[in-house]
PDB file of N, CA and C in Angstrom:
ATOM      1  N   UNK A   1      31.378 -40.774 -31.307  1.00  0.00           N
ATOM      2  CA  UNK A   1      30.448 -41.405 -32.240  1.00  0.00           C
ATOM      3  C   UNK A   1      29.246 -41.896 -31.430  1.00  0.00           C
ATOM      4  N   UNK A   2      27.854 -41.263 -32.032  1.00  0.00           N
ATOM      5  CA  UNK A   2      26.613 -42.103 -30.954  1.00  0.00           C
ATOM      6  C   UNK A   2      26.304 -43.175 -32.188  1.00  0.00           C
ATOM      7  N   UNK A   3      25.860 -44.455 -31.199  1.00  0.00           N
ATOM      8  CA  UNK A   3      25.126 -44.858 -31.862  1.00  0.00           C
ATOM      9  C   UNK A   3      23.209 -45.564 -31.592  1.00  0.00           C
ATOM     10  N   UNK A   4      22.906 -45.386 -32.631  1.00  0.00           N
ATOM     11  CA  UNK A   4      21.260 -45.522 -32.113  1.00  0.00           C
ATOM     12  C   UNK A   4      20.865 -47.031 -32.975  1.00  0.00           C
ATOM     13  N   UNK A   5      20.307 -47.819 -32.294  1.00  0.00           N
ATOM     14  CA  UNK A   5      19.663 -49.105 -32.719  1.00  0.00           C
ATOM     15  C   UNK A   5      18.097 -48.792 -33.458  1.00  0.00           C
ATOM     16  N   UNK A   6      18.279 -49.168 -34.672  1.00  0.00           N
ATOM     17  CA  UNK A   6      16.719 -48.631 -35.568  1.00  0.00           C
ATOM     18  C   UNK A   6      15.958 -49.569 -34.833  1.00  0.00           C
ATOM     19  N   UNK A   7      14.272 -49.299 -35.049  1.00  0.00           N
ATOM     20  CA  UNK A   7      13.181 -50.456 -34.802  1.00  0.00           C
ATOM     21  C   UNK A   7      12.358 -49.979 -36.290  1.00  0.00           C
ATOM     22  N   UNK A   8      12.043 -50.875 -36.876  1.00  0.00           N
ATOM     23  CA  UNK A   8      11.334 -51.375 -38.242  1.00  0.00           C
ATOM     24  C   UNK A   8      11.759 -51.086 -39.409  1.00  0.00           C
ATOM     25  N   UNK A   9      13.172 -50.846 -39.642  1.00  0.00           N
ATOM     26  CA  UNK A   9      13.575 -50.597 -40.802  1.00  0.00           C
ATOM     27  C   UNK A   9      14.218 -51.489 -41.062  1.00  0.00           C
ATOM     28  N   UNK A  10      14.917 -51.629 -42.218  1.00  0.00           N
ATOM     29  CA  UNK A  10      15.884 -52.575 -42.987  1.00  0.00           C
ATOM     30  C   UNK A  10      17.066 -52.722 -42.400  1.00  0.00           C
ATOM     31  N   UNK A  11      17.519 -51.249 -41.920  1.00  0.00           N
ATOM     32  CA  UNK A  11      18.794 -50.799 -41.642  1.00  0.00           C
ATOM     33  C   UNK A  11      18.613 -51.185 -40.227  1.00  0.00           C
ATOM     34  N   UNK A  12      19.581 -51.771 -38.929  1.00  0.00           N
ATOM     35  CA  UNK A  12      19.744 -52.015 -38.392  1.00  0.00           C
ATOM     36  C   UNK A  12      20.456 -51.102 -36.869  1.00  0.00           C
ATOM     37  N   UNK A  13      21.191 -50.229 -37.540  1.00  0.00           N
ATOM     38  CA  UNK A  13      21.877 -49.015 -36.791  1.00  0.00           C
ATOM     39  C   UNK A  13      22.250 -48.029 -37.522  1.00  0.00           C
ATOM     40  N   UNK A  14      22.222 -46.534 -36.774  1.00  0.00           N
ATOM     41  CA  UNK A  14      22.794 -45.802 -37.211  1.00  0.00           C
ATOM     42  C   UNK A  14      23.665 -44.944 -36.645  1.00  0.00           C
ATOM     43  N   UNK A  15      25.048 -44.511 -36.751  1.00  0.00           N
ATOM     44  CA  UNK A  15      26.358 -43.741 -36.230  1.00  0.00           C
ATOM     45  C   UNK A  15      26.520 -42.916 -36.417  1.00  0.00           C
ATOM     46  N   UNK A  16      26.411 -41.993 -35.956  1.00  0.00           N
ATOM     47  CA  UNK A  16      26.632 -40.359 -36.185  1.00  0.00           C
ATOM     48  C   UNK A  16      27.437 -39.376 -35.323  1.00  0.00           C
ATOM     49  N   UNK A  17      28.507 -38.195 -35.831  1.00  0.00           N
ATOM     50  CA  UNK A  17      29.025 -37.531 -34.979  1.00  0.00           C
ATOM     51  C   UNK A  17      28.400 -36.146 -34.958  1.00  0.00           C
ATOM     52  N   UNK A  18      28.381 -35.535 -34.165  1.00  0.00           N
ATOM     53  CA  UNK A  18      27.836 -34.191 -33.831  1.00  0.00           C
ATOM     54  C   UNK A  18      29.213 -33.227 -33.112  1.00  0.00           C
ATOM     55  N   UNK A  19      29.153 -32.190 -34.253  1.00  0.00           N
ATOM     56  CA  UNK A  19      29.811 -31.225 -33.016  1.00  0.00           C
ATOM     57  C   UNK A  19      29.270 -29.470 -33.714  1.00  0.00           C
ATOM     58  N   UNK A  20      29.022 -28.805 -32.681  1.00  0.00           N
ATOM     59  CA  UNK A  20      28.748 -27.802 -32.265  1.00  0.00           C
ATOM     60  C   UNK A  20      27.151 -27.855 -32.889  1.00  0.00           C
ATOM     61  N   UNK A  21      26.317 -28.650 -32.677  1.00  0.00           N
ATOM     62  CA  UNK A  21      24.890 -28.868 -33.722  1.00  0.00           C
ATOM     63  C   UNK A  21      24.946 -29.302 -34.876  1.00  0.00           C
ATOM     64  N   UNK A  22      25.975 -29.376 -35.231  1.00  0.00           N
ATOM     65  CA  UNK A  22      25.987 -29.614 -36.371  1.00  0.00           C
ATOM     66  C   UNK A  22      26.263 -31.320 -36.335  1.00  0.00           C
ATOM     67  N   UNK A  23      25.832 -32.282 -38.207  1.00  0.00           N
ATOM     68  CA  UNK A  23      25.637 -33.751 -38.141  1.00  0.00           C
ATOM     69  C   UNK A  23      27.258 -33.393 -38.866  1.00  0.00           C
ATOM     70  N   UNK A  24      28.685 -33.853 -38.383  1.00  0.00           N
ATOM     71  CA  UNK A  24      29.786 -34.147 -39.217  1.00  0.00           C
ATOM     72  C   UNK A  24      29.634 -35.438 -39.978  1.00  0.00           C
ATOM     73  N   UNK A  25      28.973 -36.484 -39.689  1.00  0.00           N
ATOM     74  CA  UNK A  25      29.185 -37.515 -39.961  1.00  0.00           C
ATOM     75  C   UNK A  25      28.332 -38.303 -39.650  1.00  0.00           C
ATOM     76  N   UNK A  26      27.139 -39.394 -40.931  1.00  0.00           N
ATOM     77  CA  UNK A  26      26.369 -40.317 -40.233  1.00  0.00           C
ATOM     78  C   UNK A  26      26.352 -41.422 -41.275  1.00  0.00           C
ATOM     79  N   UNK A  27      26.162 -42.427 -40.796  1.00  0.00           N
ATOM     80  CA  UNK A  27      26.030 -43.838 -41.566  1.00  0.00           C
ATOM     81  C   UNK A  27      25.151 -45.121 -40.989  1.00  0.00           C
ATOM     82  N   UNK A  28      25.039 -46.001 -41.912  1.00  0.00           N
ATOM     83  CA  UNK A  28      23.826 -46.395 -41.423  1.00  0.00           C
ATOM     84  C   UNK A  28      24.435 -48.041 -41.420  1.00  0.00           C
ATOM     85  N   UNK A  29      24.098 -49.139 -41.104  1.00  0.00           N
ATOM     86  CA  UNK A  29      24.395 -50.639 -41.109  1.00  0.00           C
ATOM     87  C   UNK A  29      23.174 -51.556 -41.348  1.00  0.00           C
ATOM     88  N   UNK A  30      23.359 -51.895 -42.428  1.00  0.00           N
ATOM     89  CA  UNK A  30      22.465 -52.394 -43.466  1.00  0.00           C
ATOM     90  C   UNK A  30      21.143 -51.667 -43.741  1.00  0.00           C
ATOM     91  N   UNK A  31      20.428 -52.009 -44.337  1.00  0.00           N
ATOM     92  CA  UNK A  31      19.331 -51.033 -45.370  1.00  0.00           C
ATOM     93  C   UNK A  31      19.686 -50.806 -46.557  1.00  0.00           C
ATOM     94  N   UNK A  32      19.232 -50.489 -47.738  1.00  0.00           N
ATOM     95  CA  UNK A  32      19.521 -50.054 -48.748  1.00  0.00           C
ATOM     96  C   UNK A  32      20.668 -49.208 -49.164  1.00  0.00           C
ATOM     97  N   UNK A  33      21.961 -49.476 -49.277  1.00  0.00           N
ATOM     98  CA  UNK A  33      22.773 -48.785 -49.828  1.00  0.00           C
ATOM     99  C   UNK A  33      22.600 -47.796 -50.439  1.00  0.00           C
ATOM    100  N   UNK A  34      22.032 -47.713 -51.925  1.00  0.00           N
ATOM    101  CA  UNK A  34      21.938 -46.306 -52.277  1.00  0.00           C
ATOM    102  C   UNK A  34      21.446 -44.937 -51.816  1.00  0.00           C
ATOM    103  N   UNK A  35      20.266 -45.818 -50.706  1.00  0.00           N
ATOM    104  CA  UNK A  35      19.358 -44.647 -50.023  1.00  0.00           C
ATOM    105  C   UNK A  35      20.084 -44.399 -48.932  1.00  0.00           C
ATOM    106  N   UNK A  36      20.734 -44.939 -47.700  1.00  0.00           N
ATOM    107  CA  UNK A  36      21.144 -45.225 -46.904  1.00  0.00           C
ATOM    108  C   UNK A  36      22.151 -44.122 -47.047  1.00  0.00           C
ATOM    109  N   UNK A  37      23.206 -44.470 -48.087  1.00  0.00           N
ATOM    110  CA  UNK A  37      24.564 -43.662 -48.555  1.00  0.00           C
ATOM    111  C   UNK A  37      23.767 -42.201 -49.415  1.00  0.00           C
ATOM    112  N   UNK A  38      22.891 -41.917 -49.822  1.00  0.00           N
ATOM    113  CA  UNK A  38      22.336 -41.120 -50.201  1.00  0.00           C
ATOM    114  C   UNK A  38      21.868 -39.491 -48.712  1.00  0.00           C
ATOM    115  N   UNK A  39      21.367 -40.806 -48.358  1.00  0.00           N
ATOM    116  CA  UNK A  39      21.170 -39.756 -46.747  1.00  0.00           C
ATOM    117  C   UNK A  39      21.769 -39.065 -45.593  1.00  0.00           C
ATOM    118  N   UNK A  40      22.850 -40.208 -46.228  1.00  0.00           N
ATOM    119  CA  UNK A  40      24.583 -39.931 -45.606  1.00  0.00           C
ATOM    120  C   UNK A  40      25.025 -38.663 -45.548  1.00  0.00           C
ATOM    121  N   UNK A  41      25.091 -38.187 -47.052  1.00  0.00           N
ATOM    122  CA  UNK A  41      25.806 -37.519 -47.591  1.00  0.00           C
ATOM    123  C   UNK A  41      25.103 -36.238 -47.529  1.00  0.00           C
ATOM    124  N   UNK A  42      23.504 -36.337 -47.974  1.00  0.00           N
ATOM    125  CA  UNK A  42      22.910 -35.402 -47.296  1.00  0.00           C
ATOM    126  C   UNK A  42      22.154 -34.628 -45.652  1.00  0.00           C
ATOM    127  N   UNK A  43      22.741 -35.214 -45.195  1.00  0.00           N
ATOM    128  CA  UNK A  43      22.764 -34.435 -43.905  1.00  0.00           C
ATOM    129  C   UNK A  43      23.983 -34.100 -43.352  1.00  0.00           C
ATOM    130  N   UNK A  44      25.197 -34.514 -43.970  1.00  0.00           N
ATOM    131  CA  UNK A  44      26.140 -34.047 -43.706  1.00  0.00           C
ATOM    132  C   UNK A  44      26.494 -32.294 -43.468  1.00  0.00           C
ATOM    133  N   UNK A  45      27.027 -31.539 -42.550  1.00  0.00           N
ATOM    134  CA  UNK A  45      27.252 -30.669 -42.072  1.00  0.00           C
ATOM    135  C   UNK A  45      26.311 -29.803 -41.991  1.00  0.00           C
ATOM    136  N   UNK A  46      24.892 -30.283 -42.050  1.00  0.00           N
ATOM    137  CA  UNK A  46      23.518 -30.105 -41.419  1.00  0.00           C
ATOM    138  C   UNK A  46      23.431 -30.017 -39.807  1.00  0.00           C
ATOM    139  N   UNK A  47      22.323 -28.997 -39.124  1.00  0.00           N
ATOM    140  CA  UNK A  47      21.832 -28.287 -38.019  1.00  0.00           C
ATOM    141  C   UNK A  47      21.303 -29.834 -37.922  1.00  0.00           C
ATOM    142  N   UNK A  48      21.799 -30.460 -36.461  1.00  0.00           N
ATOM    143  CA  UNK A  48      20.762 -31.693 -36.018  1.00  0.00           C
ATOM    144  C   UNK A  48      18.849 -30.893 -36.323  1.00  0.00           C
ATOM    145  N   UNK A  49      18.772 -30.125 -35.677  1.00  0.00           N
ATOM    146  CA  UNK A  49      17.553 -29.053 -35.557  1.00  0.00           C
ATOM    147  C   UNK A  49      16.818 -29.133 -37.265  1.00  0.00           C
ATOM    148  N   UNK A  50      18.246 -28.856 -37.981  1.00  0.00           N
ATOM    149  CA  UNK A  50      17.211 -28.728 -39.856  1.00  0.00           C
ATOM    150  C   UNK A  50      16.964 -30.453 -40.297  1.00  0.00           C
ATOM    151  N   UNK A  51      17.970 -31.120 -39.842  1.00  0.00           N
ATOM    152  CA  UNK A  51      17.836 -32.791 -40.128  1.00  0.00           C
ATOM    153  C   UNK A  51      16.327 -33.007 -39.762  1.00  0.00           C
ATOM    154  N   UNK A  52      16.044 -33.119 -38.121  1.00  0.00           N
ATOM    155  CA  UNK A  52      15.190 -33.430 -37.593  1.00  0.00           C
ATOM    156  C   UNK A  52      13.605 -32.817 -38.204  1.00  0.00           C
ATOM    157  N   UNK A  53      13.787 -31.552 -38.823  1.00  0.00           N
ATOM    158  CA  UNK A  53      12.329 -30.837 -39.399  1.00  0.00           C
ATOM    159  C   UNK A  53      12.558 -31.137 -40.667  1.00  0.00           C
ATOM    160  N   UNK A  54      13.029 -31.992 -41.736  1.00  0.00           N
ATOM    161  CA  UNK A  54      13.530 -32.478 -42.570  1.00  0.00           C
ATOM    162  C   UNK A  54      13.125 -33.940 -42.846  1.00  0.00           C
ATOM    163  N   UNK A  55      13.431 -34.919 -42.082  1.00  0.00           N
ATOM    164  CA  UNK A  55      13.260 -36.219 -41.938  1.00  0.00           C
ATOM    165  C   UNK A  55      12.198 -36.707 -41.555  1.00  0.00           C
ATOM    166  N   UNK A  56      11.374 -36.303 -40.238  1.00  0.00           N
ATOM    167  CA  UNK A  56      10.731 -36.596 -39.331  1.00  0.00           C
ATOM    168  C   UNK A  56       9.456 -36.878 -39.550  1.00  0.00           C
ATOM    169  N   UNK A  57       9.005 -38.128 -39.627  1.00  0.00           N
ATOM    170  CA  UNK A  57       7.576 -38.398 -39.971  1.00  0.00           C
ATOM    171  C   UNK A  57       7.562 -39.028 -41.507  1.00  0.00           C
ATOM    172  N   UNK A  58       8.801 -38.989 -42.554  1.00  0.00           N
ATOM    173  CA  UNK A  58       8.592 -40.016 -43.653  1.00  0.00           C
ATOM    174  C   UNK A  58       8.605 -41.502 -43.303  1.00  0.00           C
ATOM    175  N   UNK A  59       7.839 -42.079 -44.066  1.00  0.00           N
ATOM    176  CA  UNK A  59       7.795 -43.716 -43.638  1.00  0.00           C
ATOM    177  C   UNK A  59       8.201 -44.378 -45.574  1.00  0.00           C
ATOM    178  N   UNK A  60       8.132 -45.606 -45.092  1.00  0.00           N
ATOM    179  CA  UNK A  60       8.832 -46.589 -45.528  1.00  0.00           C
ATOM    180  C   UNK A  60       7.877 -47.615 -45.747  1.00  0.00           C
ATOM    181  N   UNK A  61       6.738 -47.401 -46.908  1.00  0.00           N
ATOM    182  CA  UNK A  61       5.571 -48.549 -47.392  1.00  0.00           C
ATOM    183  C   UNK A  61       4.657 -48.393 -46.152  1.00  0.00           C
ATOM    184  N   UNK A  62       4.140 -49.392 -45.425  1.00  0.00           N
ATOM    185  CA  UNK A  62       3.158 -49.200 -44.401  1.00  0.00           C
ATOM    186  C   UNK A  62       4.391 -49.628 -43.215  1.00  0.00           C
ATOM    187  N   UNK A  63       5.331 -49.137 -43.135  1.00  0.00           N
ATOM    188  CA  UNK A  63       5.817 -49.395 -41.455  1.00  0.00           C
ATOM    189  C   UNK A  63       5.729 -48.288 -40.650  1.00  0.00           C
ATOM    190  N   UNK A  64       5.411 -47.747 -40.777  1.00  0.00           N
ATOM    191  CA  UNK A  64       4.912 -46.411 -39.942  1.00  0.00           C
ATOM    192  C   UNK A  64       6.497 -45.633 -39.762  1.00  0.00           C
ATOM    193  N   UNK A  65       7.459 -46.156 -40.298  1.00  0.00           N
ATOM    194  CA  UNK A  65       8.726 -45.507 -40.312  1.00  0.00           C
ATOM    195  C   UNK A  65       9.515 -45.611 -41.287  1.00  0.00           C
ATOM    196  N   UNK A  66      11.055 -44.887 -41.618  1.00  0.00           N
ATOM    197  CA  UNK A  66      11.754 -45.428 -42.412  1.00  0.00           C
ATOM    198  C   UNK A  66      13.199 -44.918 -41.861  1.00  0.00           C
ATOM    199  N   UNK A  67      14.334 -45.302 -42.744  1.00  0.00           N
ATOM    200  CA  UNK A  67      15.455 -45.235 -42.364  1.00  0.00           C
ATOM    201  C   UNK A  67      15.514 -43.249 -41.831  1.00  0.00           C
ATOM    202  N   UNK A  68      15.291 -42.860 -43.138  1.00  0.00           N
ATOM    203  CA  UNK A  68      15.456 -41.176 -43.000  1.00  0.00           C
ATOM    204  C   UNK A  68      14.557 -40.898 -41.251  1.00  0.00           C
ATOM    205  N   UNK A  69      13.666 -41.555 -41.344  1.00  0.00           N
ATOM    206  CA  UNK A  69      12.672 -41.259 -40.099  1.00  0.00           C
ATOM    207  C   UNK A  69      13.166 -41.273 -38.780  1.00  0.00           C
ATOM    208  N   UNK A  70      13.929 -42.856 -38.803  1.00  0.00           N
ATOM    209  CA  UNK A  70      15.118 -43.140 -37.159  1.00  0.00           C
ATOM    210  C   UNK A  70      16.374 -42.364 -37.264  1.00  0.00           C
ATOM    211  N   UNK A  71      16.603 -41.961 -38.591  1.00  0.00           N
ATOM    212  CA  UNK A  71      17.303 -40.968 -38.230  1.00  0.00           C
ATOM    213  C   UNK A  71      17.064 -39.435 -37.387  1.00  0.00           C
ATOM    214  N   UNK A  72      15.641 -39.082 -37.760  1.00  0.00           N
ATOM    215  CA  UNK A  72      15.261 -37.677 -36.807  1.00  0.00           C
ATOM    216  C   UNK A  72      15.272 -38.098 -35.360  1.00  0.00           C
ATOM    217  N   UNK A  73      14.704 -39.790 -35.294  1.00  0.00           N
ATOM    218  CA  UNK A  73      14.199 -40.145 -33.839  1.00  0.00           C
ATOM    219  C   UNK A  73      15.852 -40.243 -32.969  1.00  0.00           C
ATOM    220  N   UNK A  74      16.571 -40.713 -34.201  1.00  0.00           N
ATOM    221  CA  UNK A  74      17.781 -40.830 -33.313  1.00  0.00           C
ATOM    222  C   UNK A  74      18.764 -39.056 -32.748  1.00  0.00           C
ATOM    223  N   UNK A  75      18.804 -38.356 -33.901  1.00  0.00           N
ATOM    224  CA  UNK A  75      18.908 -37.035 -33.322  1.00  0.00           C
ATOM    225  C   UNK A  75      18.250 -36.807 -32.240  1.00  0.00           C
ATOM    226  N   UNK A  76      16.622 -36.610 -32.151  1.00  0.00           N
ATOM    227  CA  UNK A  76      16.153 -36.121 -31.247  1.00  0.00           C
ATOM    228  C   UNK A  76      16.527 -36.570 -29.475  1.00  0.00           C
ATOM    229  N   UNK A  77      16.792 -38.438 -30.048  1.00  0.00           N
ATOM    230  CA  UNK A  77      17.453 -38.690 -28.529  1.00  0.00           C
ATOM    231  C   UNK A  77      18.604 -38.303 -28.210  1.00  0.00           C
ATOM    232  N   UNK A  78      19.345 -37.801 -29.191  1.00  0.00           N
ATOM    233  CA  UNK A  78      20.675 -37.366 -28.691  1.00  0.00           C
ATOM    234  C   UNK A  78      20.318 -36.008 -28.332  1.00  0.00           C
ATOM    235  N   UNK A  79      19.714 -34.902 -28.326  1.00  0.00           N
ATOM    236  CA  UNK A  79      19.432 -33.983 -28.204  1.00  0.00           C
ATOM    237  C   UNK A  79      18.794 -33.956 -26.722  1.00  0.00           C
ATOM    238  N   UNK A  80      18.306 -35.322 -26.185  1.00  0.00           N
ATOM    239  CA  UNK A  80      17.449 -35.255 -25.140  1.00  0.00           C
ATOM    240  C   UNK A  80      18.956 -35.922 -24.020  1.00  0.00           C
ATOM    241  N   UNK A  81      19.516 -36.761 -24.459  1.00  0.00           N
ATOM    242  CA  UNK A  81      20.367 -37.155 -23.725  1.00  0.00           C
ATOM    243  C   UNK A  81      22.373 -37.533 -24.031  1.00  0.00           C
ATOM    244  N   UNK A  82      22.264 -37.037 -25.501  1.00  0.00           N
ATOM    245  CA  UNK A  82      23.786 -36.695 -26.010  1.00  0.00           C
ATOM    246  C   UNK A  82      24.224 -35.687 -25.766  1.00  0.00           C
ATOM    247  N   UNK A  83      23.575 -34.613 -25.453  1.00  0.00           N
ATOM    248  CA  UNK A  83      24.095 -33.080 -25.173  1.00  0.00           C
ATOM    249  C   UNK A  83      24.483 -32.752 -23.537  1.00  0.00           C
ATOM    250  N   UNK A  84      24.165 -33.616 -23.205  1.00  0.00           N
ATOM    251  CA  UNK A  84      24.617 -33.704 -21.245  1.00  0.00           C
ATOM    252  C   UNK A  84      25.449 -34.517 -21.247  1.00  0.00           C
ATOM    253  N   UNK A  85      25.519 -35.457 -22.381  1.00  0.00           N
ATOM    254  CA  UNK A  85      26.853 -36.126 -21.883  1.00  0.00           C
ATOM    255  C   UNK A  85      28.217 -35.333 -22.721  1.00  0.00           C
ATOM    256  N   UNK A  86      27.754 -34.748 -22.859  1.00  0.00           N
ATOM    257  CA  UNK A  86      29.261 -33.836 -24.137  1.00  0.00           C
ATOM    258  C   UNK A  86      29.360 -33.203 -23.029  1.00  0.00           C
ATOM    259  N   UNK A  87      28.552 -32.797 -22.263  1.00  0.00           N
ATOM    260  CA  UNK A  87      28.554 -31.308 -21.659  1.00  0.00           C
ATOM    261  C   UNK A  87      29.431 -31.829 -20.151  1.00  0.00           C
ATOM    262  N   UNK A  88      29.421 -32.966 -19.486  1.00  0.00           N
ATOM    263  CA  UNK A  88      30.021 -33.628 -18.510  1.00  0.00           C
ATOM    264  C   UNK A  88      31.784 -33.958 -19.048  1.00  0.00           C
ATOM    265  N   UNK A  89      31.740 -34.424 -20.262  1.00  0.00           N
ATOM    266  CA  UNK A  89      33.010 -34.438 -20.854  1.00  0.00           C
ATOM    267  C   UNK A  89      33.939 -33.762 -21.098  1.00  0.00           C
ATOM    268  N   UNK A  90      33.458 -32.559 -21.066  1.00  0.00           N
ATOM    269  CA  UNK A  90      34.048 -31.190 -20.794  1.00  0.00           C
ATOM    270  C   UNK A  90      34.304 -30.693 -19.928  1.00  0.00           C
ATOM    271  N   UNK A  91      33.814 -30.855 -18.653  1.00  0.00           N
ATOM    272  CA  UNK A  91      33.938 -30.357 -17.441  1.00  0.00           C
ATOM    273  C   UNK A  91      35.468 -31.177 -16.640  1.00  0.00           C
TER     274      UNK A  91
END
């Protein structure tokens, strides 16, 4: 399970599992429930890769971000530094 700490959203964190590229599983800790659990469900057994060209760049009123948004930012860091650590775990 990674987890990524949001900056300017409602929601506070978000948990997600990844295996073979693919999102098995993500959830969010506090923010809007319906949207939150809404986004859940749709990125589920989603390409991190289609999430990220999907999400990336919607905001949330004038915060220059939103929940769906730290979600691409949080893929993308796992992509920059979750995929070397799977890859050590294996070895």
């Amino acid at each position: 399970m990674f987890h990524y700490k949001t900056k300017g959203t409602c929601s506070r964190e978000i948990l997600f599992d990844i295996e073979d590229g693919m999102v098995k599983e993500a959830s969010f800790v506090g923010g809007c429930m319906g949207n939150t659990s809404g986004i859940s469900q749709l990125v589920r057994n989603r390409s991190v890769d289609e999430i990220i060209s999907l999400l990336e760049g919607i905001e949330c009123g004038s915060r220059g971000t939103s929940c769906p948004d730290q979600l691409a930012h949080a893929l993308k860091l796992y992509k920059k530094n979750g995929e070397e650590q799977e890859k050590k775990q294996e070895e």
